[in-house]
Protein backbone atom coordinates (compact mmCIF):
# COMPACT_ATOMS: atom_id res chain seq x y z
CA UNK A 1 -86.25 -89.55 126.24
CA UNK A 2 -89.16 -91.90 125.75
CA UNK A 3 -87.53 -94.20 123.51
CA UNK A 4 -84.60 -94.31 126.11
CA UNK A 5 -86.46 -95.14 128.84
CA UNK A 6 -88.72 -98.13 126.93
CA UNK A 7 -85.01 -99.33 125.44
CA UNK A 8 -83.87 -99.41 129.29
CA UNK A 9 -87.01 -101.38 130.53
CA UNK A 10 -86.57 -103.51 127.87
CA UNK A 11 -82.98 -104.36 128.59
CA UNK A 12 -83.96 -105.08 132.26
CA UNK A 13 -86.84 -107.32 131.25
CA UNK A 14 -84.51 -109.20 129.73
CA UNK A 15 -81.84 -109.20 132.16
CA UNK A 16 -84.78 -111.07 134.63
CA UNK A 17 -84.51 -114.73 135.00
CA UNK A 18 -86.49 -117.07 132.56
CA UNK A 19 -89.19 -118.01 134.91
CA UNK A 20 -91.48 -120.91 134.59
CA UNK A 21 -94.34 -119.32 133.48
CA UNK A 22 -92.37 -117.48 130.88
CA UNK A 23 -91.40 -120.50 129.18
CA UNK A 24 -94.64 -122.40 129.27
CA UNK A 25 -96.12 -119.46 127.94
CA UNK A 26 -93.54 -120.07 125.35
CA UNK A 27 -94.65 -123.90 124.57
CA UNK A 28 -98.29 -122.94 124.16
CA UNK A 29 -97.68 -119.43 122.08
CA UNK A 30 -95.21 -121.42 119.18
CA UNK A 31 -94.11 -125.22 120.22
CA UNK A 32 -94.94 -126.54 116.43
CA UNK A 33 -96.87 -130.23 118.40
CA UNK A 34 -99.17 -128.03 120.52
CA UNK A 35 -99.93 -126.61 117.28
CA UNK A 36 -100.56 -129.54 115.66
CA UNK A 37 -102.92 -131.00 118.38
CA UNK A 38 -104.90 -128.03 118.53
CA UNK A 39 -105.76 -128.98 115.43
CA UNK A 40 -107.84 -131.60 116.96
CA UNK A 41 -110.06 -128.81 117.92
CA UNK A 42 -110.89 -127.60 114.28
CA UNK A 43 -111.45 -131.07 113.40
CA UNK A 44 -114.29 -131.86 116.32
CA UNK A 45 -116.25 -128.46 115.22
CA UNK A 46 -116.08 -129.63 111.82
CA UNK A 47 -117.64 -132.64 112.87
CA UNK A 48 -120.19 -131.07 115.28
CA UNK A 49 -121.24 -128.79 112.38
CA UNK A 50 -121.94 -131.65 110.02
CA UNK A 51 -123.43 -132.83 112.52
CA UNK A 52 -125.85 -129.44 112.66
CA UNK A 53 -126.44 -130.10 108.61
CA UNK A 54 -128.72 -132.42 109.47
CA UNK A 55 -131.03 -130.20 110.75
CA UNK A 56 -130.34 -127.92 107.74
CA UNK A 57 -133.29 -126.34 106.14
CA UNK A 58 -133.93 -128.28 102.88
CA UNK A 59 -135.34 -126.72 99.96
CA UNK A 60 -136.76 -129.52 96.87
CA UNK A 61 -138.23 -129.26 93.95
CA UNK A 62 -139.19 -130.54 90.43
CA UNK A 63 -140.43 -129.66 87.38
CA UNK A 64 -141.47 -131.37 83.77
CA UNK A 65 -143.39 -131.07 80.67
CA UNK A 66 -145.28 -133.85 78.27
CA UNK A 67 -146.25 -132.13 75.57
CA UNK A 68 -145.96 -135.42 72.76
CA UNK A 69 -149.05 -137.77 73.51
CA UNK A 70 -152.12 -138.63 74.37
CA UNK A 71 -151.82 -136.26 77.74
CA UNK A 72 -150.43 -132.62 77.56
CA UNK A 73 -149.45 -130.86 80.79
CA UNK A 74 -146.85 -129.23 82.70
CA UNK A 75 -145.88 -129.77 86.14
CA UNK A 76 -143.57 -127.89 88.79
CA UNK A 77 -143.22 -127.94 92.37
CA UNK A 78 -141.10 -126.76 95.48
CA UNK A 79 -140.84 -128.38 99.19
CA UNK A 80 -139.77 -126.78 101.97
CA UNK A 81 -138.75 -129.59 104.40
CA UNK A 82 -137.17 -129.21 108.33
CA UNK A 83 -135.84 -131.66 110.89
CA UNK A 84 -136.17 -130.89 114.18
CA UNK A 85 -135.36 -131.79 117.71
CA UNK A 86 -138.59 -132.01 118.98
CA UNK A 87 -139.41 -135.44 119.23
CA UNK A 88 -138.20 -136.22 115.89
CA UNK A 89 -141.01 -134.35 114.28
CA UNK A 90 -140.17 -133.06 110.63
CA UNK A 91 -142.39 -130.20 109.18
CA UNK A 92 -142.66 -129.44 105.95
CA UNK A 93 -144.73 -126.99 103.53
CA UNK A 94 -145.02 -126.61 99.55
CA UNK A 95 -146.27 -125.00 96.70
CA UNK A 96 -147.21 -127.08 92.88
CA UNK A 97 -149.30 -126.64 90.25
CA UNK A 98 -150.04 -128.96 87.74
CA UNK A 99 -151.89 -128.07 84.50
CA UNK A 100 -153.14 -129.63 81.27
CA UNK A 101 -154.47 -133.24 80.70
CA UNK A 102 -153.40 -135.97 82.99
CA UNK A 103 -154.10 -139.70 82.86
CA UNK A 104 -156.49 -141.05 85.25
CA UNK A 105 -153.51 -142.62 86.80
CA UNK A 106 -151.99 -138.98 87.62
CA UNK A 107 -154.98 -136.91 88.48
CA UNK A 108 -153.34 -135.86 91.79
CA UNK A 109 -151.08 -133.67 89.91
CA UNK A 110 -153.88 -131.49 88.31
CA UNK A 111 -154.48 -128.32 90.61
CA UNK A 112 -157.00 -125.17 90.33
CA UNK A 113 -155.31 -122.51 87.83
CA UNK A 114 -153.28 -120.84 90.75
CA UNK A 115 -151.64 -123.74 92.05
CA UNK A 116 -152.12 -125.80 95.50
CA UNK A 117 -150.08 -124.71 98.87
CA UNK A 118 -149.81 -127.79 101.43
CA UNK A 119 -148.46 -128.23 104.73
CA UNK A 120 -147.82 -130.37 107.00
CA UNK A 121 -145.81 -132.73 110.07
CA UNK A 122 -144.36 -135.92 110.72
CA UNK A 123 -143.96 -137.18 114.18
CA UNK A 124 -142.76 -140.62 115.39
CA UNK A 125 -144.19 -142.29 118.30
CA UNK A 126 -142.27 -145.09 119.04
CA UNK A 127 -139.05 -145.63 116.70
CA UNK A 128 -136.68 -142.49 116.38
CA UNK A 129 -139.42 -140.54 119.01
CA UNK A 130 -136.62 -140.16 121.78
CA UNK A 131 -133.53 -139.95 120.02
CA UNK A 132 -132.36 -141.02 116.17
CA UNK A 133 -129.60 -140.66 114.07
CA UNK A 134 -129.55 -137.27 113.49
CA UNK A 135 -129.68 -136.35 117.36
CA UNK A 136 -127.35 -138.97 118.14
CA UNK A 137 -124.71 -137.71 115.37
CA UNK A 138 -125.42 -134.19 117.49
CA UNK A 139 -125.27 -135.41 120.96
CA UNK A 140 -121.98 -137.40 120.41
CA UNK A 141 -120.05 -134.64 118.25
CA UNK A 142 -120.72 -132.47 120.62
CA UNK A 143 -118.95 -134.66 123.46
CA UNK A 144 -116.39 -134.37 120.38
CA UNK A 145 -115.94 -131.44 120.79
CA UNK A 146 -115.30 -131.76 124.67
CA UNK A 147 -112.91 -134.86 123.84
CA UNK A 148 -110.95 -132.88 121.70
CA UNK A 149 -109.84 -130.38 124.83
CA UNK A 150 -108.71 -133.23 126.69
CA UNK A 151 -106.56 -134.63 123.99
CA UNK A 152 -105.09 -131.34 123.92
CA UNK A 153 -104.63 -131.53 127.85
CA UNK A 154 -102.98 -134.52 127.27
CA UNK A 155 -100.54 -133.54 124.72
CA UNK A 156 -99.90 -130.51 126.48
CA UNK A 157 -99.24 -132.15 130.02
CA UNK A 158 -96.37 -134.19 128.32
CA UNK A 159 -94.84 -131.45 126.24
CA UNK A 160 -94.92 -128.85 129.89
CA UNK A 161 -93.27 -131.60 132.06
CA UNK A 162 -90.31 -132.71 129.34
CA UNK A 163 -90.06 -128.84 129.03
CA UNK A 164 -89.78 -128.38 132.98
CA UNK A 165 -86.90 -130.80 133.35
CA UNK A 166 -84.80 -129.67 130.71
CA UNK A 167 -85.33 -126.27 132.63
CA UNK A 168 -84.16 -127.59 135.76
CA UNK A 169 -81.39 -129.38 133.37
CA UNK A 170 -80.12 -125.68 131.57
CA UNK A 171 -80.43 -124.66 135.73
CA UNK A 172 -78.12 -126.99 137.14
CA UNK A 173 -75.94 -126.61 134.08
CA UNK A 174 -75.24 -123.01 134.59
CA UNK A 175 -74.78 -123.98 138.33
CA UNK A 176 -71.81 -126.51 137.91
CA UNK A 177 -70.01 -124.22 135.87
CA UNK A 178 -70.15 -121.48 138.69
CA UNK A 179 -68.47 -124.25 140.83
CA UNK A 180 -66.04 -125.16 138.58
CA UNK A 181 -64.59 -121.88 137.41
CA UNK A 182 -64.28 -121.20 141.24
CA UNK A 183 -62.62 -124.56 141.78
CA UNK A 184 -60.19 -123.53 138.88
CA UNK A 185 -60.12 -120.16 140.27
CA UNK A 186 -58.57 -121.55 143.66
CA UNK A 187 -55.73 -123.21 142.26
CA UNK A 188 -54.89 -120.08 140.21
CA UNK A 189 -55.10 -117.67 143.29
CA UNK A 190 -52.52 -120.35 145.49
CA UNK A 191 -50.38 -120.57 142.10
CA UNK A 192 -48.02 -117.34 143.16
CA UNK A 193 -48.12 -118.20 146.40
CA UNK A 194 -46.84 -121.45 145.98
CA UNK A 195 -44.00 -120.17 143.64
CA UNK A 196 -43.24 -117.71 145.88
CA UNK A 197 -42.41 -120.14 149.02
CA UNK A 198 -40.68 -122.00 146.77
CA UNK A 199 -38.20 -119.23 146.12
CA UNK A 200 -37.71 -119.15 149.94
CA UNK A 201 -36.41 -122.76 149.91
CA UNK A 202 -39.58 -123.42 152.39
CA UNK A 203 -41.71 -125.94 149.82
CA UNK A 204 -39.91 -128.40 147.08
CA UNK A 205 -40.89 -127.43 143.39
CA UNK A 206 -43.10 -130.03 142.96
CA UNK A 207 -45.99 -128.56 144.87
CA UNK A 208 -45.77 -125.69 141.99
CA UNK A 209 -46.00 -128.48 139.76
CA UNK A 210 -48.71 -130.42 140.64
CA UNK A 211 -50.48 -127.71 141.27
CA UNK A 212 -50.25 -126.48 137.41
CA UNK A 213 -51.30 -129.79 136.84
CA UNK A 214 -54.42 -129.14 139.09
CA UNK A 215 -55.21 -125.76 136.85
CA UNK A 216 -54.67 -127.49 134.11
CA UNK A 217 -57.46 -130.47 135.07
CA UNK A 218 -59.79 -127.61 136.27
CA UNK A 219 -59.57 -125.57 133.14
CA UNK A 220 -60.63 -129.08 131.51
CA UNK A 221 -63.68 -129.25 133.81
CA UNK A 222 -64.46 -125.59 133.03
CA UNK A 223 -64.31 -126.22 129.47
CA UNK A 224 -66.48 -129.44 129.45
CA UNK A 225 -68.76 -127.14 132.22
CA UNK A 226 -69.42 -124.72 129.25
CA UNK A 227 -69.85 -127.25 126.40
CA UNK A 228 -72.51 -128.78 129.05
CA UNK A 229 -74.69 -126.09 129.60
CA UNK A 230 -74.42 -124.97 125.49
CA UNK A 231 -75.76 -128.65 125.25
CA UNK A 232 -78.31 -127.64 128.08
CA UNK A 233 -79.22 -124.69 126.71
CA UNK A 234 -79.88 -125.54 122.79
CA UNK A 235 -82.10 -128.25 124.25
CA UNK A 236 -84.53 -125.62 125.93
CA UNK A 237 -84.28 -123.58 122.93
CA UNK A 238 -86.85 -126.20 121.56
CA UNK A 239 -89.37 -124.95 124.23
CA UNK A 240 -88.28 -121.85 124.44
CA UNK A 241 -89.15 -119.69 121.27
CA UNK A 242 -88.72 -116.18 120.03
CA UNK A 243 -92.35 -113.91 118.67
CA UNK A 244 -91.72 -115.69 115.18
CA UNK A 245 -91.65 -118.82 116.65
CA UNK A 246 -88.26 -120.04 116.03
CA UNK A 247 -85.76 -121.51 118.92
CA UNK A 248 -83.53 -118.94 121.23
CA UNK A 249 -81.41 -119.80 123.45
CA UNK A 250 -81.23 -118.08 126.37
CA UNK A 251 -78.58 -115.96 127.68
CA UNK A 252 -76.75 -116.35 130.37
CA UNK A 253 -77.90 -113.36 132.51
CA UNK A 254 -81.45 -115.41 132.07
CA UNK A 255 -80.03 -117.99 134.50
CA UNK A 256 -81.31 -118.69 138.17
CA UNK A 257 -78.87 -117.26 140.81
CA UNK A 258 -80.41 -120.31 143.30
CA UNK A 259 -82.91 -122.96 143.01
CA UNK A 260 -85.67 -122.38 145.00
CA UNK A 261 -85.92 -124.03 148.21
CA UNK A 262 -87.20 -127.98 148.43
CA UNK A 263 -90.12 -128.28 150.29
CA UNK A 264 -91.61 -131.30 151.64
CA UNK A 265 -94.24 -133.08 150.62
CA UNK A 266 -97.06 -133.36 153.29
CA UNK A 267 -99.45 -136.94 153.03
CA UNK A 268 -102.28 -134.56 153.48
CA UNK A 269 -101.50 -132.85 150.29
CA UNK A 270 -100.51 -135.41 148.60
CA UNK A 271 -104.13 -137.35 149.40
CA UNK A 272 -105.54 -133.84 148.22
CA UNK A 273 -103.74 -134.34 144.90
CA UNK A 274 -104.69 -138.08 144.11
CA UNK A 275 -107.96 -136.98 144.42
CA UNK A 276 -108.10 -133.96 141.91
CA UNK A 277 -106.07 -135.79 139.22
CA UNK A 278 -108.83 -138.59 139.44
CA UNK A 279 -111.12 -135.99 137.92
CA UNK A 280 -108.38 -133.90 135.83
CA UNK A 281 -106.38 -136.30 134.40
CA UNK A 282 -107.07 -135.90 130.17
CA UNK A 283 -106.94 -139.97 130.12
CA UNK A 284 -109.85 -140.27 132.20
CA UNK A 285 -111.70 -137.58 131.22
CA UNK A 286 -111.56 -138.80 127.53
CA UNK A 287 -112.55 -142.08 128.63
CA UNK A 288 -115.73 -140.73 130.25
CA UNK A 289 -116.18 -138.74 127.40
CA UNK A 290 -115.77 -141.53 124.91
CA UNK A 291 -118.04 -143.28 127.49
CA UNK A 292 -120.65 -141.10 127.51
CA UNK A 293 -120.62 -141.27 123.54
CA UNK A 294 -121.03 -144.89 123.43
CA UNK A 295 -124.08 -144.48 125.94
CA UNK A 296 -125.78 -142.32 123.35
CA UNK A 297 -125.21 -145.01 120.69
CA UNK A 298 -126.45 -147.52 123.00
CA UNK A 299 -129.99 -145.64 123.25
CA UNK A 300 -129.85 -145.04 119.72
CA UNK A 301 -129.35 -149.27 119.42
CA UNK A 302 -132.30 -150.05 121.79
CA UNK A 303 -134.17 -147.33 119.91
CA UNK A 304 -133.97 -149.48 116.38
CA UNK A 305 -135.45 -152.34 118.10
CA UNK A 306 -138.58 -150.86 118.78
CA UNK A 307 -141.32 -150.97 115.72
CA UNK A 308 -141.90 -147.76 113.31
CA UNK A 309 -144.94 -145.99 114.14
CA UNK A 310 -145.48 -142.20 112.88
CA UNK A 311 -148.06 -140.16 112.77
CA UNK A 312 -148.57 -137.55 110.38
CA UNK A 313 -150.68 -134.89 109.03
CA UNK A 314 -151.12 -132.96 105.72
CA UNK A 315 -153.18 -129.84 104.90
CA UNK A 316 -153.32 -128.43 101.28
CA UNK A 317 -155.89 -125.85 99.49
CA UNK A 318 -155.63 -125.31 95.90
CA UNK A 319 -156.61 -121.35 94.80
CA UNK A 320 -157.75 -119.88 91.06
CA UNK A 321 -160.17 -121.52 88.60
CA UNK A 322 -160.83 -125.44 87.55
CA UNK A 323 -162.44 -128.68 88.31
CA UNK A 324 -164.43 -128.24 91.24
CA UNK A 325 -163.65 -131.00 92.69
CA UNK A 326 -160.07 -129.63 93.40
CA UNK A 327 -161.62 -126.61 95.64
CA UNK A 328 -161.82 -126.70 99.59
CA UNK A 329 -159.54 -127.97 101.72
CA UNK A 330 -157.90 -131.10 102.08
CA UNK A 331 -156.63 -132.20 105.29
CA UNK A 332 -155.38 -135.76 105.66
CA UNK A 333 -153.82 -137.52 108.80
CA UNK A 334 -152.69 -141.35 109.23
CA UNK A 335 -150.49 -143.53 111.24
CA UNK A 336 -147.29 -145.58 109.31
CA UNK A 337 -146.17 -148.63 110.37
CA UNK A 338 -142.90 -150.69 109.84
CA UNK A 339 -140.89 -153.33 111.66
CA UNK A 340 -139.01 -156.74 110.62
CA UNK A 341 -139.93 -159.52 111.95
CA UNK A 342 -136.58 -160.64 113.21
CA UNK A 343 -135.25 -157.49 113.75
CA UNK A 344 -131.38 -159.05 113.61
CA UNK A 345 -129.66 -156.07 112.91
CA UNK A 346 -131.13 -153.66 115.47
CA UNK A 347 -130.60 -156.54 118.05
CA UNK A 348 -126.87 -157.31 116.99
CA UNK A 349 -126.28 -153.57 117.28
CA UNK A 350 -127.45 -153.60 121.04
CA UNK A 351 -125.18 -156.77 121.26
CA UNK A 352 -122.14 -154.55 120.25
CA UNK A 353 -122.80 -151.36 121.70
CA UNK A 354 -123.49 -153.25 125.23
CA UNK A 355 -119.55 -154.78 124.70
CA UNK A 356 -118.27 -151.54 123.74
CA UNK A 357 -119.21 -150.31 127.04
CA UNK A 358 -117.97 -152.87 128.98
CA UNK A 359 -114.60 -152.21 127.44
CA UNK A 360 -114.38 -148.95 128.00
CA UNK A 361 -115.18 -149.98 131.56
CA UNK A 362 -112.40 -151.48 132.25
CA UNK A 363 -109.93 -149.46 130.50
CA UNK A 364 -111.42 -146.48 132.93
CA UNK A 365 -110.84 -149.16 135.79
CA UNK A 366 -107.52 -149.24 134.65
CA UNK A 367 -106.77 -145.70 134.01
CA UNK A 368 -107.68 -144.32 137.38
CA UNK A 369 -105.47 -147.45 138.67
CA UNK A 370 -102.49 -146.09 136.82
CA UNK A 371 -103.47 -142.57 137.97
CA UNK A 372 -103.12 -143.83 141.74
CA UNK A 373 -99.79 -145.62 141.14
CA UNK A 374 -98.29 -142.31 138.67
CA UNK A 375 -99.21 -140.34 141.98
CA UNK A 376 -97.93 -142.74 144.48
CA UNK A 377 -94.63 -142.91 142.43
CA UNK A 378 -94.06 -139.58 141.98
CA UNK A 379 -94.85 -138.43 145.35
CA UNK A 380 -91.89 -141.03 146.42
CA UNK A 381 -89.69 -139.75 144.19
CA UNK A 382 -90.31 -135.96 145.46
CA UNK A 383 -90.25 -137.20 148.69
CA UNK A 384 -86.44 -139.44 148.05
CA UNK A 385 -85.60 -136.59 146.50
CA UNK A 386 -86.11 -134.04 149.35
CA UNK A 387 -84.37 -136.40 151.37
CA UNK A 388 -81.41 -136.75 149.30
CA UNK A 389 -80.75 -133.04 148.85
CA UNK A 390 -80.43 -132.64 152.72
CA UNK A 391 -78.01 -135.71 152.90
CA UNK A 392 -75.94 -134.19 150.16
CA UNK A 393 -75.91 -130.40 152.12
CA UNK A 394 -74.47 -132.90 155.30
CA UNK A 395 -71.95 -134.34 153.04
CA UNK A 396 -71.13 -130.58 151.26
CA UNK A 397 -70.64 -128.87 154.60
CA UNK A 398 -68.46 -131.93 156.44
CA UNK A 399 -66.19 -131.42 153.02
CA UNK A 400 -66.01 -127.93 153.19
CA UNK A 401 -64.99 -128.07 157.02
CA UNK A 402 -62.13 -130.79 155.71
CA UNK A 403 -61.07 -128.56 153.47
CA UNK A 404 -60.50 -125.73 155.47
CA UNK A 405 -58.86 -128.05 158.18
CA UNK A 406 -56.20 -129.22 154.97
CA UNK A 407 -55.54 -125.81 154.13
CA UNK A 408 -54.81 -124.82 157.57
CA UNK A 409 -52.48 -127.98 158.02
CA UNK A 410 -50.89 -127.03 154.38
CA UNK A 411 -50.50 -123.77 156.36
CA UNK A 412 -48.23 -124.77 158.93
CA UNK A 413 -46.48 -127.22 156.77
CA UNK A 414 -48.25 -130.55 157.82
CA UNK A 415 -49.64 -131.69 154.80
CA UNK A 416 -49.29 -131.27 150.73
CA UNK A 417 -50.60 -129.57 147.95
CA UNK A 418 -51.78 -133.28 146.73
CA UNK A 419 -53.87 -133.68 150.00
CA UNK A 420 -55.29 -129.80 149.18
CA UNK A 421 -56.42 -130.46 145.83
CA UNK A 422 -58.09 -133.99 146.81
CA UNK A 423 -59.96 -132.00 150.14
CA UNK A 424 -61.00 -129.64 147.48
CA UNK A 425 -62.12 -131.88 144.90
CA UNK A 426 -63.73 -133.64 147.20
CA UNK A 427 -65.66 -130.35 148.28
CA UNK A 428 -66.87 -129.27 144.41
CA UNK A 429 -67.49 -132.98 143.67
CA UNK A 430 -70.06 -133.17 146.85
CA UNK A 431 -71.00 -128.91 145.54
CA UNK A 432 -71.73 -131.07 141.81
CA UNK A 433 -73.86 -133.63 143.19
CA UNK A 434 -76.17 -131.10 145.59
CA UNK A 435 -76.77 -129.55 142.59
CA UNK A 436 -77.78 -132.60 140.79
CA UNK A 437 -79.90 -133.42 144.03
CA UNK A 438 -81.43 -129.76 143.62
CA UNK A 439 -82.34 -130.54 139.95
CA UNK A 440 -83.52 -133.94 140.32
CA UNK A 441 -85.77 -132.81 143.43
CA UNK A 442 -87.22 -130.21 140.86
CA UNK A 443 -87.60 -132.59 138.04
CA UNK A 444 -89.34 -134.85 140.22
CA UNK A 445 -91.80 -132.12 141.53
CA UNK A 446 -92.51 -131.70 137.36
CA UNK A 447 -93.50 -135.58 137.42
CA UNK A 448 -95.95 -135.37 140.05
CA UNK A 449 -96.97 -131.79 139.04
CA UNK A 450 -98.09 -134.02 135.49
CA UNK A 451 -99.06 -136.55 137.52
CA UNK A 452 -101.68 -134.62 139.36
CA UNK A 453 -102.75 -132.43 136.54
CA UNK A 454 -101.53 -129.41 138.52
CA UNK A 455 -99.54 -128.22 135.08
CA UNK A 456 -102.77 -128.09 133.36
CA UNK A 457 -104.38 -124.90 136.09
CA UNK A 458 -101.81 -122.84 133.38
CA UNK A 459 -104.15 -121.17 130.79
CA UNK A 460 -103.91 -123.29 127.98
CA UNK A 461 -103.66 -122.47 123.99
């Protein structure tokens, strides 16, 4: 009984119509270039965790033996060295022992019989103090990281809006070829009818022929109908994809009864719009991304033009038995100092970093520009749109009323079977094209749904 009544769900799950969100669910779950892109992710934690290497905790050491010479000794030692965040400040702290004979020229390798332990930091004060490579490299593969959900933003926004309209494309599909069996279904109803009154001597046998001639042209239309929405529906089947990922088509019983209503589009909302894609718009985000990444390399620039100056401090105590002069503490503490006198390179680096960011300036000028005019343009083509679909439902009833007014004349003898077959082919014809103007109205709501970001408020892959 259980398994009956999941089977039955199941088959009236699938009996719903394929919504939107269905579909788009679809394109992130298994569309193979969403895949790819995401890839883009993987690729900017990679990065940012390089990046984190640097402050990896570094372990060094060394060891030899001369035991042919004048001198005799052995020598080992181990270094435990970490950059940090803090100013630039490394820290470090060892252990070594050096024992034997040593040349005067090596003495400082000699320790007491139990080795010497050292400590110590190394801070700069000017150079490197505010930022350096290391916390540069962090800083901007971490906006990398940041970037990289905007590129997929971007791909997706293009792959959900050519998915939308080839939904509203398999939707009008399956819509013409309701109108044109029931086109072709007229002339087969009036087809006994006519043969009938021409039996009674009241209509010549012609009408019977040209209307066979009619069913004949409408099975035609049916026929290219169907191939139209197969063609429709193999399309979607690219965006819409089964659990293992492969294209399905759907089925028929997926399809739309109606389009939903057109609805206008307000200046109000569409001034709401403008300005949310001006911040949600992947272009411009990556652009103040890629911005904000030059910026860091633009401190780090003006940071190699300043001069080298550290300061640092060392403490080391030597333990067990030996020269005397290698007990006690040592503690020593000094300032370094390095700059070049020209200091070209840091100053060409400031030169190019400054350019960089005046490029990227205007291409963000430019972006938002095309932003404004993608908006503009695609809230005038929701709005034509709109405006043709109610022109079109004008046209659609005034040939349905001139229809029924040729039927009614074919009726009482006053007109032809030609005349009824042009009144209604003149009726699906206006039928096709308000279903065209339904589709197009929705396909145009898909361009300014990308162009205002709105597709991206689904929950993404």
């Amino acid at each position: 009984m259980k398994r009956l009544i999941l089977l039955l769900s199941a088959a009236a799950w699938a009996a719903e119509p394929l919504s939107i969100d269905e579909l788009l669910g679809s394109v992130d779950r298994a569309f193979p270039l969403i895949e790819a892109v995401v890839a883009e992710r993987q690729l900017a934690e990679g990065a940012a965790m390089s990046a984190r290497g640097e402050f990896d905790l570094k372990l060094k050491g060394e060891a030899r033996s001369q035991q042919f010479g004048f001198y005799r000794n052995e020598f080992a030692k181990g270094l435990l060295e970490q950059n940090t965040t803090l100013w630039g400040t490394t820290v470090y702290g060892g252990y070594r022992v050096g024992r034997g004979t040593f040349g005067p020229y090596d003495e400082k390798a000699l320790t007491l019989s139990g080795g010497e332990w050292s400590g110590g930091f190394r801070t700069p004060l000017l150079q490197d103090r505010k930022i350096d490579e290391r916390r540069a490299g962090l800083q901007t593969t971490q906006l990398g990281q940041q970037g990289a959900e905007f590129t997929i933003s971007k791909e997706r926004l293009k792959i959900y809006k050519t998915a939308l309209k080839q939904y509203w494309e398999w939707v009008a599909a399956g819509r013409q070829i309701r109108v044109a069996k029931d086109l072709l279904q007229l002339a087969e109803q009036r087809n006994q009818q006519l043969e009938d009154t021409v039996k009674l001597g009241q209509l010549a046998p012609v009408e019977v022929t040209d209307n066979l001639r009619a069913i004949l042209q409408r099975r035609s239309a049916v026929v290219n109908a169907e191939r139209y929405l197969q063609g429709a529906g193999i399309e979607l089947s690219l965006f819409f994809r089964n659990a293992a990922g492969d294209p399905q088509q759907p089925g028929a019983e997926r399809m739309l009864t109606t389009f939903p209503e057109p609805q206008t589009l307000t200046p109000e909302q569409e001034a709401n719009d403008l300005a949310g894609a001006m911040t949600a718009r992947p272009e411009i985000q990556s652009l103040l991304i890629k911005r904000q990444q030059q910026t860091v390399e633009a401190r780090l620039a003006k940071n190699q033009v300043q001069p080298q100056l550290d300061v640092f401090f060392n403490y080391s105590r030597d333990a067990g038995t030996g020269r005397t002069s290698r007990k006690g503490n040592e503690i020593e503490g000094g300032l370094l100092f390095e700059m070049p006198a020209q200091r070209r390179k840091a100053l060409g680096k400031v030169t190019q970093v400054d350019a960089k960011l005046t490029m990227i300036d205007a291409e963000l000028r430019f972006a938002r520009d095309r932003v404004l005019l993608d908006v503009q343009d695609a809230a005038s083509a929701v709005r034509a749109a709109y405006q043709v679909v109610g022109v079109v439902r004008e046209e659609l009833k005034a040939a349905r009323q001139l229809e029924e007014a040729e039927r009614a004349r074919f009726d009482l003898g006053d007109s032809t079977q030609f005349f009824v077959n042009q009144r209604e082919l003149a009726t699906a014809d206006a039928a096709f094209r308000e279903i065209k103007s339904l589709a197009d109205y929705h396909k145009a709501r898909a361009e300014y749904a990308a162009a205002t970001a709105r597709l991206l408020e689904r929950k993404g892959p």
